[in-house]
N, C-alpha and C. Protein backbone atom coordinates (compact mmCIF):
# COMPACT_ATOMS: atom_id res chain seq x y z
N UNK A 1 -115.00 -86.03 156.02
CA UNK A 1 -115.52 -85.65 157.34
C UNK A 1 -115.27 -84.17 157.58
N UNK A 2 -116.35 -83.99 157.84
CA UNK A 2 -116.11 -81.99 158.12
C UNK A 2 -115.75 -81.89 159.78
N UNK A 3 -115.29 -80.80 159.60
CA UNK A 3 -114.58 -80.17 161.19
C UNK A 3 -116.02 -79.96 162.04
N UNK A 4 -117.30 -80.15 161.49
CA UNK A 4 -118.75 -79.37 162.20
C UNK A 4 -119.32 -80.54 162.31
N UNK A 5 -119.40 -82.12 161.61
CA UNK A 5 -119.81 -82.99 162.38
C UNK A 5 -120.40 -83.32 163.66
N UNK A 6 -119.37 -83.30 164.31
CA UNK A 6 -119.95 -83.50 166.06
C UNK A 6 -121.20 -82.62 166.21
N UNK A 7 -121.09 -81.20 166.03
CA UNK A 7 -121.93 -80.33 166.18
C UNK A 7 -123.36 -80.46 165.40
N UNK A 8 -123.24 -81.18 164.19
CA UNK A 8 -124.45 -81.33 163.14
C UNK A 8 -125.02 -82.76 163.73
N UNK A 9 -124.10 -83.90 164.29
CA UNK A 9 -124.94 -84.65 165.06
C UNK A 9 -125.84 -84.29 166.25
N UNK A 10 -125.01 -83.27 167.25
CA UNK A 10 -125.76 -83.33 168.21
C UNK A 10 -126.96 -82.39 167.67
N UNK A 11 -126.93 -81.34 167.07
CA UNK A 11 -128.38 -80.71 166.55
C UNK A 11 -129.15 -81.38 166.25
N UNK A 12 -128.52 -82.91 165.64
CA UNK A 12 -129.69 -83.83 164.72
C UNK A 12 -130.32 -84.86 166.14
N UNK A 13 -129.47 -84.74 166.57
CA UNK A 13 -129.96 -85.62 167.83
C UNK A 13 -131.15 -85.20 168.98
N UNK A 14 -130.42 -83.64 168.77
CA UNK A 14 -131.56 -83.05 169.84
C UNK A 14 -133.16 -83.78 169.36
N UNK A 15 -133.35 -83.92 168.19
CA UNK A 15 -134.75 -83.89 167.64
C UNK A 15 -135.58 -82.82 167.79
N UNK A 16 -135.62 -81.48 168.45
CA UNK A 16 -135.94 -80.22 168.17
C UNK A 16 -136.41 -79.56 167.38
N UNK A 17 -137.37 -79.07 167.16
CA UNK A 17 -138.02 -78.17 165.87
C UNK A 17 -136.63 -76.92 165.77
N UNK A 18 -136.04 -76.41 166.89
CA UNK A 18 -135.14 -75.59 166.99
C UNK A 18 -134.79 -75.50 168.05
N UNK A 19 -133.40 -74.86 167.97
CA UNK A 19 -132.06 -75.43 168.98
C UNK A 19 -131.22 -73.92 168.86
N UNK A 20 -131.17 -73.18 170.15
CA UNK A 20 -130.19 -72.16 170.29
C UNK A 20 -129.01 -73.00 171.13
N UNK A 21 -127.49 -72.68 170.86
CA UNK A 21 -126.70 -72.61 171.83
C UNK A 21 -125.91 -71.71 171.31
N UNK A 22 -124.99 -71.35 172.56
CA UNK A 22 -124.08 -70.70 172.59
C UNK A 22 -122.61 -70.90 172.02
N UNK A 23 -122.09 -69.96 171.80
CA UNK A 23 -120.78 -70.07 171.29
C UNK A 23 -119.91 -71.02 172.00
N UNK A 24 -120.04 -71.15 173.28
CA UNK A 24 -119.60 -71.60 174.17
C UNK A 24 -120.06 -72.95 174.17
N UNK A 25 -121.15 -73.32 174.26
CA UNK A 25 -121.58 -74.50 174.58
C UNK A 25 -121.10 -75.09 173.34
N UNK A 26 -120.95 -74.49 171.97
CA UNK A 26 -120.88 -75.07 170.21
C UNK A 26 -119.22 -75.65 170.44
N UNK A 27 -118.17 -74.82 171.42
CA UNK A 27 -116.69 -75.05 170.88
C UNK A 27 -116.64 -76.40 172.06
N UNK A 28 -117.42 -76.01 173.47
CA UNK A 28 -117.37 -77.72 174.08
C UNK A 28 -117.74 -78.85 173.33
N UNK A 29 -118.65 -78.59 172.57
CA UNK A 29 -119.02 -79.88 171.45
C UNK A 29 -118.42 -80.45 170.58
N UNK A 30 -117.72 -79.57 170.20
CA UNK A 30 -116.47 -79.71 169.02
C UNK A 30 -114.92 -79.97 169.46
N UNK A 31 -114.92 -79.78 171.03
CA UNK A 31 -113.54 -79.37 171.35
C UNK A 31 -112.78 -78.44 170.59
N UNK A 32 -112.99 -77.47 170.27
CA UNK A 32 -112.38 -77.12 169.58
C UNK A 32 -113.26 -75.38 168.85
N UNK A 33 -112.08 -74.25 168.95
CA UNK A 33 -113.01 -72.97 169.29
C UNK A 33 -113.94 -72.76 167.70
N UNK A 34 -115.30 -72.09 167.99
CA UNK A 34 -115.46 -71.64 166.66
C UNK A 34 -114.97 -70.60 166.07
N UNK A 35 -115.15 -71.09 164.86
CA UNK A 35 -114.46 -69.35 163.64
C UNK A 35 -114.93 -69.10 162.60
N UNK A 36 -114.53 -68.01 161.76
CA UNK A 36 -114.85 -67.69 161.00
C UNK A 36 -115.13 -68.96 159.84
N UNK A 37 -114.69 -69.48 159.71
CA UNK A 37 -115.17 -70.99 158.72
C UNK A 37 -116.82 -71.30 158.64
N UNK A 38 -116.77 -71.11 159.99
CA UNK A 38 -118.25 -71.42 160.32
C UNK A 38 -119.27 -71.21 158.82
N UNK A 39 -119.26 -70.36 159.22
CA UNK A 39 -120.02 -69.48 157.62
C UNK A 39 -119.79 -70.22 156.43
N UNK A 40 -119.09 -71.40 156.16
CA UNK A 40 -118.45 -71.65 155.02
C UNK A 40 -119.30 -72.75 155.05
N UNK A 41 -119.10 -73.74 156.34
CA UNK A 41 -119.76 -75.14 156.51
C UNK A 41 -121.01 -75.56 157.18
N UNK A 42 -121.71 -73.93 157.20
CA UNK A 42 -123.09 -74.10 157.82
C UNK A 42 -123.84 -74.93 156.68
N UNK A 43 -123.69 -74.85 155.49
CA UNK A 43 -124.52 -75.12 154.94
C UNK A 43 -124.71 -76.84 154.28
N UNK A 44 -123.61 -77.33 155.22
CA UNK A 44 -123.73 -78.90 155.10
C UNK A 44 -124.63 -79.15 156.43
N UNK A 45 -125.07 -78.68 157.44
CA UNK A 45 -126.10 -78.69 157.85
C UNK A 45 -127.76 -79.48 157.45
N UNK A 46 -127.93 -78.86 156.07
CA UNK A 46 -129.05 -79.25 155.32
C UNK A 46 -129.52 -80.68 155.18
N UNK A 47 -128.07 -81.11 154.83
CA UNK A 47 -128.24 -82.65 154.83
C UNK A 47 -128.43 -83.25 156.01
N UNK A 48 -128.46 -82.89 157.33
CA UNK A 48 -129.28 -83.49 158.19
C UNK A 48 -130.29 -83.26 158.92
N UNK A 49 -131.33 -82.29 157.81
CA UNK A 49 -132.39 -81.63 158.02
C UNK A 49 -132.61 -80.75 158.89
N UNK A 50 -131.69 -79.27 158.79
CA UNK A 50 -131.84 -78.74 159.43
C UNK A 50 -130.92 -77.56 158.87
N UNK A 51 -131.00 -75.70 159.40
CA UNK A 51 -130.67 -75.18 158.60
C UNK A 51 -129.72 -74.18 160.00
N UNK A 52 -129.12 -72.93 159.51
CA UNK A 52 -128.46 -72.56 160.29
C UNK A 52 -129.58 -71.33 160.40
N UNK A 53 -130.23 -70.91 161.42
CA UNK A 53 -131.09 -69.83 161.06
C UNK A 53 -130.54 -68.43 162.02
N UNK A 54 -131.07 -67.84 162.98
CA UNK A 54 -130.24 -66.02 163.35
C UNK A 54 -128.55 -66.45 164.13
N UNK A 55 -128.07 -65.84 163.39
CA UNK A 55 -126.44 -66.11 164.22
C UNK A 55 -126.12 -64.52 165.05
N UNK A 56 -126.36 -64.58 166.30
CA UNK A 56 -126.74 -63.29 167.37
C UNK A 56 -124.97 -63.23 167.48
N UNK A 57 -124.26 -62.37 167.34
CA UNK A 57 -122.73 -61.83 167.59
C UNK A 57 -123.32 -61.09 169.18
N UNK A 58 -124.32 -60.59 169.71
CA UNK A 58 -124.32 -59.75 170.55
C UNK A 58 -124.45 -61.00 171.90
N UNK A 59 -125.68 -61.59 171.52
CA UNK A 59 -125.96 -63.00 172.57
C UNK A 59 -124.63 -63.97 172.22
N UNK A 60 -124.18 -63.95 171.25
CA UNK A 60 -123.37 -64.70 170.93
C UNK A 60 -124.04 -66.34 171.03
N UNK A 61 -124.62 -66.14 170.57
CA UNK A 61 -125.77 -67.66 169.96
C UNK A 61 -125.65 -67.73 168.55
N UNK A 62 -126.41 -69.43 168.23
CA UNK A 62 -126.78 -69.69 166.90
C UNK A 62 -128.13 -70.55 167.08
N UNK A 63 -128.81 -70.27 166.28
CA UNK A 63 -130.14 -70.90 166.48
C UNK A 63 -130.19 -71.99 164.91
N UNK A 64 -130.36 -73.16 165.47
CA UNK A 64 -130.70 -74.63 164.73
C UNK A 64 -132.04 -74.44 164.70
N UNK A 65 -132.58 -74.83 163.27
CA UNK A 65 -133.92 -74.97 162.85
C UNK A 65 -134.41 -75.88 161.89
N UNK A 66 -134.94 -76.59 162.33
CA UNK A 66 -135.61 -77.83 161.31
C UNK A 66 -136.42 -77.24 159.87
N UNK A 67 -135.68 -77.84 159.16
CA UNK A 67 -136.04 -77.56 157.90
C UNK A 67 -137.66 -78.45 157.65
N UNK A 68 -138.58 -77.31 157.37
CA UNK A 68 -139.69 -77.82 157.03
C UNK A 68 -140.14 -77.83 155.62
N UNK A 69 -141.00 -79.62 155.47
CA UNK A 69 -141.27 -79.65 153.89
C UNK A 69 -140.92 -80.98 153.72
């Protein structure tokens, strides 16, 4: 079980072609703050069809995007 779970369900749940939230809204989901890891375990993402696509440091967003194909 990965620490990003919660977070890769609710993206999968949204059903969304694509999904911004905030840093903020990502560590309420998780309980728990994000970090640098992030980068490490975005890419188990895939497996629930969907990819990690612009990560904004300024908006401090991440934008979820359905993997098409």
């Amino acid at each position: 079980m990965s620490k990003y779970d919660l977070l890769w369900d609710h993206v999968l749940k949204s059903g969304r072609n694509s999904l911004k939230l905030t840093f903020a809204e990502i560590e309420r989901i998780l309980g728990a703050p994000i970090d640098h890891s992030f980068l490490k375990y975005k890419k188990e993402l895939i497996k629930y069809g969907y990819q990690v696509g612009r990560i904004s440091m300024k908006e401090q967003t991440i934008l979820f995007e359905k993997v098409q194909g």
